[in-house]
C-alpha atoms as a PDB file:
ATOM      1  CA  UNK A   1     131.522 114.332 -30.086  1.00  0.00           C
ATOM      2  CA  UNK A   2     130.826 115.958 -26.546  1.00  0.00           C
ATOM      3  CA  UNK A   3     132.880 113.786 -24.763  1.00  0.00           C
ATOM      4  CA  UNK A   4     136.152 114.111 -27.501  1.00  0.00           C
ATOM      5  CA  UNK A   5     135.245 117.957 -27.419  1.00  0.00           C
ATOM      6  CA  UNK A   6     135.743 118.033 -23.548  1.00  0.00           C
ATOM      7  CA  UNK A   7     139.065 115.837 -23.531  1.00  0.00           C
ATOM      8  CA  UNK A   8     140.591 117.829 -26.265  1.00  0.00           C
ATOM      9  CA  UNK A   9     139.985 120.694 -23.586  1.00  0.00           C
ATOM     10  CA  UNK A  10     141.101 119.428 -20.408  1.00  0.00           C
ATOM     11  CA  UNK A  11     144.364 118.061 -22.955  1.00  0.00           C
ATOM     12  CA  UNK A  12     145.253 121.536 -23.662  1.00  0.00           C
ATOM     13  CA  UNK A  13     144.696 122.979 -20.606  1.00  0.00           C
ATOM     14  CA  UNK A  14     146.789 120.813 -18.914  1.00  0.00           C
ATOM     15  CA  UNK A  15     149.440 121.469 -21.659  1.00  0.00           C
ATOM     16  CA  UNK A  16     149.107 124.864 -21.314  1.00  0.00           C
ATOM     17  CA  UNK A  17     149.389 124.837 -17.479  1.00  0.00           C
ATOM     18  CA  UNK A  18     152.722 122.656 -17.872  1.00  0.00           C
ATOM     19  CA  UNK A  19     154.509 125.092 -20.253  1.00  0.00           C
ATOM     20  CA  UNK A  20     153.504 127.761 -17.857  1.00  0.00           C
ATOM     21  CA  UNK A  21     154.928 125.649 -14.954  1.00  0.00           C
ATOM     22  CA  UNK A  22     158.290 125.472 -17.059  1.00  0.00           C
ATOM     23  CA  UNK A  23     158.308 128.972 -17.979  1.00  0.00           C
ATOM     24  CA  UNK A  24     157.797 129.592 -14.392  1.00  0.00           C
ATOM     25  CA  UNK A  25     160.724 127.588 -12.985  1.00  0.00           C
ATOM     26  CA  UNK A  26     163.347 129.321 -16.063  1.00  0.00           C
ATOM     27  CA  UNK A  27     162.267 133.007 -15.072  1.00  0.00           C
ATOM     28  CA  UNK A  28     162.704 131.750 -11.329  1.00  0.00           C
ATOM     29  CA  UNK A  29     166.359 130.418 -12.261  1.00  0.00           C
ATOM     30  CA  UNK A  30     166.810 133.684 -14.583  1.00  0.00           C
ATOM     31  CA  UNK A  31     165.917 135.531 -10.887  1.00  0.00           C
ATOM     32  CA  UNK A  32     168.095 133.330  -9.042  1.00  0.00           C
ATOM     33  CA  UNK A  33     171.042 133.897 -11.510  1.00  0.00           C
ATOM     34  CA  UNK A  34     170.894 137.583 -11.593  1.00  0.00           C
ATOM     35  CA  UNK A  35     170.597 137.610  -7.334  1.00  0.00           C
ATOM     36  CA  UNK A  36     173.781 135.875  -7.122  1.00  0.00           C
ATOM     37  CA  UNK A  37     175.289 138.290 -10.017  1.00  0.00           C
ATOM     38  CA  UNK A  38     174.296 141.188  -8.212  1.00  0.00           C
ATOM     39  CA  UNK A  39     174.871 140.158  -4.907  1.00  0.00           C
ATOM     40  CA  UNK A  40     177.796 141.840  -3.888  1.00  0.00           C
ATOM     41  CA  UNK A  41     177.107 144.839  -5.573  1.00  0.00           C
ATOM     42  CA  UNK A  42     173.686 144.607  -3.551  1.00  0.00           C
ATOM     43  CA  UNK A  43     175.333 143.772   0.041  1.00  0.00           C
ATOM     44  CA  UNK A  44     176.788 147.284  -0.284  1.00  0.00           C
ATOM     45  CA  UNK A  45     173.814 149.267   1.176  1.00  0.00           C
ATOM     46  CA  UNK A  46     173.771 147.383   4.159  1.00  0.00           C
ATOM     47  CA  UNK A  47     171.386 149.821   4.929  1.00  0.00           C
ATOM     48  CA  UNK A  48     168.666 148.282   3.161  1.00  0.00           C
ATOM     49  CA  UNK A  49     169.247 144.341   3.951  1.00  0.00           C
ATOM     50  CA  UNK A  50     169.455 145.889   8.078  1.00  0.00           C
ATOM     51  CA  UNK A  51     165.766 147.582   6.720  1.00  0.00           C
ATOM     52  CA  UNK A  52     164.531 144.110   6.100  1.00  0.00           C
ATOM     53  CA  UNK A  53     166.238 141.990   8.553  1.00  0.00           C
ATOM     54  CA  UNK A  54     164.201 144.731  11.214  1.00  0.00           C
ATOM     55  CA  UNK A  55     160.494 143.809   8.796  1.00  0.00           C
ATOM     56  CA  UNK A  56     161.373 140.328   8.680  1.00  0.00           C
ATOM     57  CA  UNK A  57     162.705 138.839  11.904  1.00  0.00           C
ATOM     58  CA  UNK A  58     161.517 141.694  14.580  1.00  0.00           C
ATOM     59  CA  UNK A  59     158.388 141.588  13.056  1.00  0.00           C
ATOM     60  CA  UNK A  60     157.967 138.088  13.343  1.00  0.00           C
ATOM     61  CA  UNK A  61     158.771 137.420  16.511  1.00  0.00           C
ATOM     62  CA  UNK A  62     155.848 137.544  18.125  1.00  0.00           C
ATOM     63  CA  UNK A  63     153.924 135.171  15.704  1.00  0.00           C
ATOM     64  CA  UNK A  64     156.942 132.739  16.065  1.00  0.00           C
ATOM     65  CA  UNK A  65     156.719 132.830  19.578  1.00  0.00           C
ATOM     66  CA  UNK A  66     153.193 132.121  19.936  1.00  0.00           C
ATOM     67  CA  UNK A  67     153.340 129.290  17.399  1.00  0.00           C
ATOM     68  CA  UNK A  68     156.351 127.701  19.199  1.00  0.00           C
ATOM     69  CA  UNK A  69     154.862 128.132  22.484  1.00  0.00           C
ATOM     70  CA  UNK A  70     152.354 125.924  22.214  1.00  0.00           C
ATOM     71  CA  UNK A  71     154.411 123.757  19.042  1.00  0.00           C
ATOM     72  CA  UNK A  72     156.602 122.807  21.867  1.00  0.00           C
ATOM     73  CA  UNK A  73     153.558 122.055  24.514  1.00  0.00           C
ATOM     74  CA  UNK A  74     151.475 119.957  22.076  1.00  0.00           C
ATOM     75  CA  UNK A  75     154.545 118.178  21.480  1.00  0.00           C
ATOM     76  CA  UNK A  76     155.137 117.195  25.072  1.00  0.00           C
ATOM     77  CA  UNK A  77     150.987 116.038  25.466  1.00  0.00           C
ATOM     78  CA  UNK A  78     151.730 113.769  22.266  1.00  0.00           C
ATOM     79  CA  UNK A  79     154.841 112.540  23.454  1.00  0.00           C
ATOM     80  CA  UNK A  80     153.306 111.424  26.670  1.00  0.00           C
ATOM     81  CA  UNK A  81     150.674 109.569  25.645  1.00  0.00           C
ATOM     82  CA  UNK A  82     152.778 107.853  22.783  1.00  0.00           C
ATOM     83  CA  UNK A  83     155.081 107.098  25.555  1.00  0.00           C
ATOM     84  CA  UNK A  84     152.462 105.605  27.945  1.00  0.00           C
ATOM     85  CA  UNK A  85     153.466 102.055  28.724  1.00  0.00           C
ATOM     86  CA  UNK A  86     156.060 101.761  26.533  1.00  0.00           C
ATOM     87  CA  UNK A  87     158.844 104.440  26.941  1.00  0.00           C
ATOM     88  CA  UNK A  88     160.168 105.909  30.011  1.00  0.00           C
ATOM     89  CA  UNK A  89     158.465 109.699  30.810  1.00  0.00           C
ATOM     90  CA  UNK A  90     162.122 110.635  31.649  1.00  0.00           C
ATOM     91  CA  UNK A  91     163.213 110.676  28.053  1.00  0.00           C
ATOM     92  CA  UNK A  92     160.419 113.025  27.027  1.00  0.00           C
ATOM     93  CA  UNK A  93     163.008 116.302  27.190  1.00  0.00           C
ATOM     94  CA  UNK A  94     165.355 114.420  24.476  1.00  0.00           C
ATOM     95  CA  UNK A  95     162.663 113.686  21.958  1.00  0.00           C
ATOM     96  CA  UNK A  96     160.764 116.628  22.532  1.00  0.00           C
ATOM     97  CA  UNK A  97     164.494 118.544  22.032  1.00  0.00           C
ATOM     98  CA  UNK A  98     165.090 116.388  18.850  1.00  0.00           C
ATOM     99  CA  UNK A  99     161.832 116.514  17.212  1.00  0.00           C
ATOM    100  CA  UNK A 100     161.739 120.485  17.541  1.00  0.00           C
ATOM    101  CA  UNK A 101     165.580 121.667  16.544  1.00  0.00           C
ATOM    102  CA  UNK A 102     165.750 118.909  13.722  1.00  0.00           C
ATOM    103  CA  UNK A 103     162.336 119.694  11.868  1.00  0.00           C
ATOM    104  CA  UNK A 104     159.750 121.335  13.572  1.00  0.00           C
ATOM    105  CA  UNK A 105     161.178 124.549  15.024  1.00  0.00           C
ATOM    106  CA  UNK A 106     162.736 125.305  11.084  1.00  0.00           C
ATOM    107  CA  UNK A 107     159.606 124.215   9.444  1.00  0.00           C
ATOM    108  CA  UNK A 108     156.985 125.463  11.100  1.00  0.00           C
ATOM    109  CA  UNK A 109     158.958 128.730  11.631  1.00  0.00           C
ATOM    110  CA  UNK A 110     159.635 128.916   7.452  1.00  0.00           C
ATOM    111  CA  UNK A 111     155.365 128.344   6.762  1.00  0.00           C
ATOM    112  CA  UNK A 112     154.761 130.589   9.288  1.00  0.00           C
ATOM    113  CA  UNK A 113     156.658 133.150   8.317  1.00  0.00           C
ATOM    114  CA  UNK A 114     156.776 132.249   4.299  1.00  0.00           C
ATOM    115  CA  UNK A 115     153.370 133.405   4.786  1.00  0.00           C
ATOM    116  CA  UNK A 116     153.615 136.462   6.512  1.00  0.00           C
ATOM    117  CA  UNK A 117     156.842 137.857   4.655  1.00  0.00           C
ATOM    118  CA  UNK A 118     156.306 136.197   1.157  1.00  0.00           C
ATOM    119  CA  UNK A 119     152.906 137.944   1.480  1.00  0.00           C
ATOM    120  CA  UNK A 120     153.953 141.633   2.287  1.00  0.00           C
ATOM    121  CA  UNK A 121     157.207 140.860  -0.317  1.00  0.00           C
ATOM    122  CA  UNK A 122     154.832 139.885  -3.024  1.00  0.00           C
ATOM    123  CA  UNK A 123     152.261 142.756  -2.227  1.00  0.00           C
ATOM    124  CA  UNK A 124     155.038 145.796  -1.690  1.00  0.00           C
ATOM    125  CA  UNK A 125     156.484 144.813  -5.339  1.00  0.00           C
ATOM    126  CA  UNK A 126     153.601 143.702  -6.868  1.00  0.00           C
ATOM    127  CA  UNK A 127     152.531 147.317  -6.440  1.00  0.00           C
ATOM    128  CA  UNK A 128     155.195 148.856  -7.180  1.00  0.00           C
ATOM    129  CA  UNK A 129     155.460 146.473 -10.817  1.00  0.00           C
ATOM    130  CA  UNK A 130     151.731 147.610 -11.648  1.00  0.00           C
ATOM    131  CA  UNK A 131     152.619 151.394 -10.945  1.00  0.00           C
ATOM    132  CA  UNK A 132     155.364 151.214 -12.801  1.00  0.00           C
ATOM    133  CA  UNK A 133     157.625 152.501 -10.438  1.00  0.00           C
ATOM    134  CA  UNK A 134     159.895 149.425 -11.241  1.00  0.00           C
ATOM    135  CA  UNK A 135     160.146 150.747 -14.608  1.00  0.00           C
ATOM    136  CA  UNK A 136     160.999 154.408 -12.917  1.00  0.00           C
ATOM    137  CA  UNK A 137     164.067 152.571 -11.436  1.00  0.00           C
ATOM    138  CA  UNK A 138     165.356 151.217 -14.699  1.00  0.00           C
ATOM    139  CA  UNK A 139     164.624 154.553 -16.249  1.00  0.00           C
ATOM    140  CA  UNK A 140     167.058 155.869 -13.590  1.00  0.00           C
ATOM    141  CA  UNK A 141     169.675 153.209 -13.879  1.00  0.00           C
ATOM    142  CA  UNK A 142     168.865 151.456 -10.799  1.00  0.00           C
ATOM    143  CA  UNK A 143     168.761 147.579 -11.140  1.00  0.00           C
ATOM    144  CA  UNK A 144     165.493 146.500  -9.856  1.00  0.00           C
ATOM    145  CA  UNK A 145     167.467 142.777  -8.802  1.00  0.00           C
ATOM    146  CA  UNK A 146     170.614 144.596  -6.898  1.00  0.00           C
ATOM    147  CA  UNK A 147     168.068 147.327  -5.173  1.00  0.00           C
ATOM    148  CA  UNK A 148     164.737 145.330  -4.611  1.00  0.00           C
ATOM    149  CA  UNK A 149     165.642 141.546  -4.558  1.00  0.00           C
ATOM    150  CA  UNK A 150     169.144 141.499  -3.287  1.00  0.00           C
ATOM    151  CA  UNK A 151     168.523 143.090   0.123  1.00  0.00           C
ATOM    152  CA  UNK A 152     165.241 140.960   0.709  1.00  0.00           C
ATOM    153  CA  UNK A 153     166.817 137.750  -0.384  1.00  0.00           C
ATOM    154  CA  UNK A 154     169.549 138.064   1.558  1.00  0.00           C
ATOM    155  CA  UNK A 155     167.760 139.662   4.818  1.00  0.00           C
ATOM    156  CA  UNK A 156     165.713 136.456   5.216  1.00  0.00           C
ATOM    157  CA  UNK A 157     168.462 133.783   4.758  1.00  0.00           C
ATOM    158  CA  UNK A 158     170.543 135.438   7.727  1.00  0.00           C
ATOM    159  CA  UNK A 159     166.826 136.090   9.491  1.00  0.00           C
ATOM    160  CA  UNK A 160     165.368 132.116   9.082  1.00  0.00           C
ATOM    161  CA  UNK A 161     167.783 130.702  10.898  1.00  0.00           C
ATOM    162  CA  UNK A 162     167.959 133.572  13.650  1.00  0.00           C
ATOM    163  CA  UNK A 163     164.328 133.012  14.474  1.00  0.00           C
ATOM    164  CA  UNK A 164     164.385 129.421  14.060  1.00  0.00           C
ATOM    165  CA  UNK A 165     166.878 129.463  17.172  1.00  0.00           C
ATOM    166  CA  UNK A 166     164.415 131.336  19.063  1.00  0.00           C
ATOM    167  CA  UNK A 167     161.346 129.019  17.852  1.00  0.00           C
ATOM    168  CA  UNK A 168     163.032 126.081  19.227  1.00  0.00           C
ATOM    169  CA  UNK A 169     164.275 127.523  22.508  1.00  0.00           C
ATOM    170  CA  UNK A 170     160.691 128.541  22.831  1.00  0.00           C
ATOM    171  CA  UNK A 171     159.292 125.319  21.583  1.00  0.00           C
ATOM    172  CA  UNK A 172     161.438 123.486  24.055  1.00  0.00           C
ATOM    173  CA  UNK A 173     160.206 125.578  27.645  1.00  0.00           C
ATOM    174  CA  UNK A 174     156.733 125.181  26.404  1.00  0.00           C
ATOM    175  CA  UNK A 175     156.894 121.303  26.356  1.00  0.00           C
ATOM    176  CA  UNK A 176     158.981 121.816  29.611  1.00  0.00           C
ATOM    177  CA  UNK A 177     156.028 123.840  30.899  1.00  0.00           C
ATOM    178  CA  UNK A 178     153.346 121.081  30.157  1.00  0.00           C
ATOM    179  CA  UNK A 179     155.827 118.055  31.247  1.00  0.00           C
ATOM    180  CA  UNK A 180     156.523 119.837  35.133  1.00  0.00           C
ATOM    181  CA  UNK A 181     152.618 120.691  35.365  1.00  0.00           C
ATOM    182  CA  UNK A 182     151.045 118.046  33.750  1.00  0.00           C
ATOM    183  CA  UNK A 183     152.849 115.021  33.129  1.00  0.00           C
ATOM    184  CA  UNK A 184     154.966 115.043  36.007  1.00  0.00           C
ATOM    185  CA  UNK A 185     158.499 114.842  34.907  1.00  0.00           C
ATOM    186  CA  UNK A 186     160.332 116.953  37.140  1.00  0.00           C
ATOM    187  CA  UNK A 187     162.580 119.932  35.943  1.00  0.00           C
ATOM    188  CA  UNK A 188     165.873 117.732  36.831  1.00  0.00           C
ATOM    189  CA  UNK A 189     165.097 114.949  34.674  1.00  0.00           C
ATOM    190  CA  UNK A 190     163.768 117.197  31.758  1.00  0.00           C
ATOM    191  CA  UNK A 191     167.299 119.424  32.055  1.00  0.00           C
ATOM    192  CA  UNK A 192     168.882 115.795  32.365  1.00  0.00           C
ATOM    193  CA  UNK A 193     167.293 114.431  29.088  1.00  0.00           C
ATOM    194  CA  UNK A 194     168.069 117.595  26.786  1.00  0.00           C
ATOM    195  CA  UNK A 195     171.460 117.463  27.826  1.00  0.00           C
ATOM    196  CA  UNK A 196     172.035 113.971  27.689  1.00  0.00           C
ATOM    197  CA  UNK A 197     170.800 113.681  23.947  1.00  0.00           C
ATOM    198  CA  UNK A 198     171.496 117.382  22.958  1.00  0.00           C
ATOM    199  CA  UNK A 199     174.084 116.685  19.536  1.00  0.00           C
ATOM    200  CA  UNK A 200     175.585 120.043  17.647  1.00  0.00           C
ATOM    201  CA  UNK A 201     174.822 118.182  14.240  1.00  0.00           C
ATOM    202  CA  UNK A 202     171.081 118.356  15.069  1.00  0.00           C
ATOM    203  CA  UNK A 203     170.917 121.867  15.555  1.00  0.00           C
ATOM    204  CA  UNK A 204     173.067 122.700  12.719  1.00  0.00           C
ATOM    205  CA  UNK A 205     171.193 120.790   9.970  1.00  0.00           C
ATOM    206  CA  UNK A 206     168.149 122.679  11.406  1.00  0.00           C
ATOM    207  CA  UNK A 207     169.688 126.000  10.760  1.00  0.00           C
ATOM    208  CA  UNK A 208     170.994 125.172   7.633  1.00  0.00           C
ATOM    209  CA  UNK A 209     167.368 124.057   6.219  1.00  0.00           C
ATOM    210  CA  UNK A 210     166.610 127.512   7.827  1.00  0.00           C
ATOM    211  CA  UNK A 211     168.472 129.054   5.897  1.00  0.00           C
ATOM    212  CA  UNK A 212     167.185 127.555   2.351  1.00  0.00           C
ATOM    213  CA  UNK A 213     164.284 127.753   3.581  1.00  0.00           C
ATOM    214  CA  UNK A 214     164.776 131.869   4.049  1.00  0.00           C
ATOM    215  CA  UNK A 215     166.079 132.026   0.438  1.00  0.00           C
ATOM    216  CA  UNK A 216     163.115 130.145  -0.864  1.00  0.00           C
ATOM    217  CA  UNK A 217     160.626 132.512   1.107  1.00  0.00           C
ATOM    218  CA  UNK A 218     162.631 135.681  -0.238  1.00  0.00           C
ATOM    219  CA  UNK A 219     162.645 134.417  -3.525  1.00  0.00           C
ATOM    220  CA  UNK A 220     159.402 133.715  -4.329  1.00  0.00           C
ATOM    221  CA  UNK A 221     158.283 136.575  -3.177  1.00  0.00           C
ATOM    222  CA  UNK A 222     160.259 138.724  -5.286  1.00  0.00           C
ATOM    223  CA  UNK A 223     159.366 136.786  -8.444  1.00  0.00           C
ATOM    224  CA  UNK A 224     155.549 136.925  -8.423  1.00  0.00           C
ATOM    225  CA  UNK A 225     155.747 140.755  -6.935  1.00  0.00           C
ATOM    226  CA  UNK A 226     158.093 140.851  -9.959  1.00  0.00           C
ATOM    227  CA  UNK A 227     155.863 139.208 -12.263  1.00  0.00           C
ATOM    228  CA  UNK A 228     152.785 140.950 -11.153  1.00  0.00           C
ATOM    229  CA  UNK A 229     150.235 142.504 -13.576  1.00  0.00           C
ATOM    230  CA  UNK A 230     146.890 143.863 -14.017  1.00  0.00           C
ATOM    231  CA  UNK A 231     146.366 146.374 -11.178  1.00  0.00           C
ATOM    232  CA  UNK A 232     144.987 145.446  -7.821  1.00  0.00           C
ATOM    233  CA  UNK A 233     143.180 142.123  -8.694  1.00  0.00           C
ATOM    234  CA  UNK A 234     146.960 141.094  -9.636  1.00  0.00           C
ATOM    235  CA  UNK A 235     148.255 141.897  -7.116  1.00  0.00           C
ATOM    236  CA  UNK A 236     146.165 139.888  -4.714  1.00  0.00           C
ATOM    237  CA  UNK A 237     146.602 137.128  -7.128  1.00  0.00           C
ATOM    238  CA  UNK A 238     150.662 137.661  -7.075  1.00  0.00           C
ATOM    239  CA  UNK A 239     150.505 137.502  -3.045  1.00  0.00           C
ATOM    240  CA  UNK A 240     148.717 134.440  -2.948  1.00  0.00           C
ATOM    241  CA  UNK A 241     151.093 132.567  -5.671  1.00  0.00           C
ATOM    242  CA  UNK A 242     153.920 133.721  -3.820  1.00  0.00           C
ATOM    243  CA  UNK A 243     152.768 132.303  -0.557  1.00  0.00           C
ATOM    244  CA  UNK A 244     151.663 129.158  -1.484  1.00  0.00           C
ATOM    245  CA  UNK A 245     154.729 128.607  -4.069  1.00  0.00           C
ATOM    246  CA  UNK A 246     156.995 129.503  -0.565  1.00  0.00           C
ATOM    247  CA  UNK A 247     154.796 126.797   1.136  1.00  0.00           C
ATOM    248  CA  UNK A 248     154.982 123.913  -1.537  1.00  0.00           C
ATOM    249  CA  UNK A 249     158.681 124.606  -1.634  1.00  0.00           C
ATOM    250  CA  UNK A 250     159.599 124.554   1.737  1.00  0.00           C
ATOM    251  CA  UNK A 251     158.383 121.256   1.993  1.00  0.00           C
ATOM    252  CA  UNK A 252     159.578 119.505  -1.057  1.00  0.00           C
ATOM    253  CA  UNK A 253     163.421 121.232   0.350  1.00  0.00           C
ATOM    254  CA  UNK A 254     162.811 120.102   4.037  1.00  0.00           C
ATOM    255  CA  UNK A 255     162.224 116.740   2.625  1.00  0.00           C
ATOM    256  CA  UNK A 256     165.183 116.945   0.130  1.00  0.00           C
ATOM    257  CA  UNK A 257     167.767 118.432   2.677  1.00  0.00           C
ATOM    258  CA  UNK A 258     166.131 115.539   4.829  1.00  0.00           C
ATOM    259  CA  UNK A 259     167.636 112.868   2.713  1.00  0.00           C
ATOM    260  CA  UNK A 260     170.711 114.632   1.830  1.00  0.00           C
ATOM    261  CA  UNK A 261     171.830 115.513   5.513  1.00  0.00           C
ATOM    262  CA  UNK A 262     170.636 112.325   7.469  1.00  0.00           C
ATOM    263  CA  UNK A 263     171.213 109.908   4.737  1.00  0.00           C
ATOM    264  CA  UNK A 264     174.883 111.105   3.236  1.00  0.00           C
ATOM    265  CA  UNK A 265     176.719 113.961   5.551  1.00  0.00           C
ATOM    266  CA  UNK A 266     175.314 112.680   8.743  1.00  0.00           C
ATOM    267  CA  UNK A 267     174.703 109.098   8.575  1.00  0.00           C
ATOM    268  CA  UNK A 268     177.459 107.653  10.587  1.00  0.00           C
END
């Protein structure tokens, strides 16, 4: 009796956690629908998305800079010894290039900054939902979507792929760094290799997971500041939904955009 007691349990909790899951991913599209509504209307205080571009990329920089520093070095010490015996040192420029504009400059640059920026998002609304000052807006006639989500939303889709240009630019003179003073490749055949195998369609597919990758961060934010409750315990518990839901996602899209641009637009 114990045993169908404690299935009967774990059946409806796992029910209940899949209808939230679906309610979840309607409000999210109910979110999405209204940003896109609202976006013009929203783009017209530029003044705001410039406010948030400034919190989002300049504030960022540093921590994307340090990560892609040494992204771009440890990348260069695996090549190497992957390469040992069986591949050439000279073409360690090309892959290290490769490897960082195709999937880890935009990647590592979304977690990184998913969790920084989905954080303070989900934190700054989140208290603002639970001090009703939401509610002060709408009591004003001020859309929360077109003042609020618009401006973020937008700020880090143009941001992403800004920073993820200066991730891999870093990423690529920190592996040059550790290939001239430890591996031994000289400068000319590193500058030979990234030229040689440098292709615009690599670059651009990075930037344009960047950017979904910048809506997703934006997004989710928003939606569990939005969906905050329950003072300040909620809103801790909104900021760390929001961070990990910008996380999950970005991976499931990189892997998705993955297929889509490698195996359809750019497969020949």
């Amino acid at each position: 009796m114990a045993a169908e007691d404690l299935a009967l349990r774990g059946f409806e909790y796992i029910r209940r956690r899949a209808f939230d899951w679906v309610a979840d991913v309607g409000r999210v599209a109910m979110l999405l629908g209204d940003v896109c509504r609202f976006l013009v209307p929203g783009l017209r205080s530029m003044r705001l998305v410039v406010a948030q571009m400034e919190a989002i990329g300049v504030g960022s920089l540093w921590l994307v800079f340090v990560i892609s520093l040494f992204t771009g070095a440890v990348a260069a010490v695996q090549a190497a010894y992957q390469f040992s015996n069986v591949v050439p040192l000279k073409y360690i420029g090309s892959v290290i290039l490769r490897s960082v504009i195709i999937e880890l400059g935009p990647v590592l640059t979304a977690l990184v900054v998913g969790g920084r920026v989905g954080a303070s998002i989900a934190a700054e609304l989140g208290t603002m939902s639970v001090t009703e000052q939401i509610d002060a807006l709408r009591a004003m006639a001020i859309n929360p979507v077109r003042y609020l989500v618009v401006p973020r939303v937008v700020a880090a889709i143009i941001m992403m792929p800004v920073l993820t240009i200066f991730a891999d630019a870093i990423a690529v003179f920190g592996g040059y760094v550790v290939s001239v003073t430890s591996i031994g490749v000289s400068t000319h055949t590193y500058v030979s290799a990234l030229k040689q195998y440098f292709y615009y369609k690599d670059l651009f597919s990075g930037l344009l997971k960047a950017g979904f990758f910048g809506g997703i961060i934006g997004l989710m934010g928003c939606y569990h500041g939005f969906s905050t409750e329950g003072g300040a315990e909620g809103v801790g518990q909104a900021t760390t939904r929001a961070v990990v839901a910008a996380c999950v996602l970005v991976l499931i899209s990189d892997y998705v955009l993955a297929n889509v641009l490698f195996r359809f637009i750019f497969a020949s």
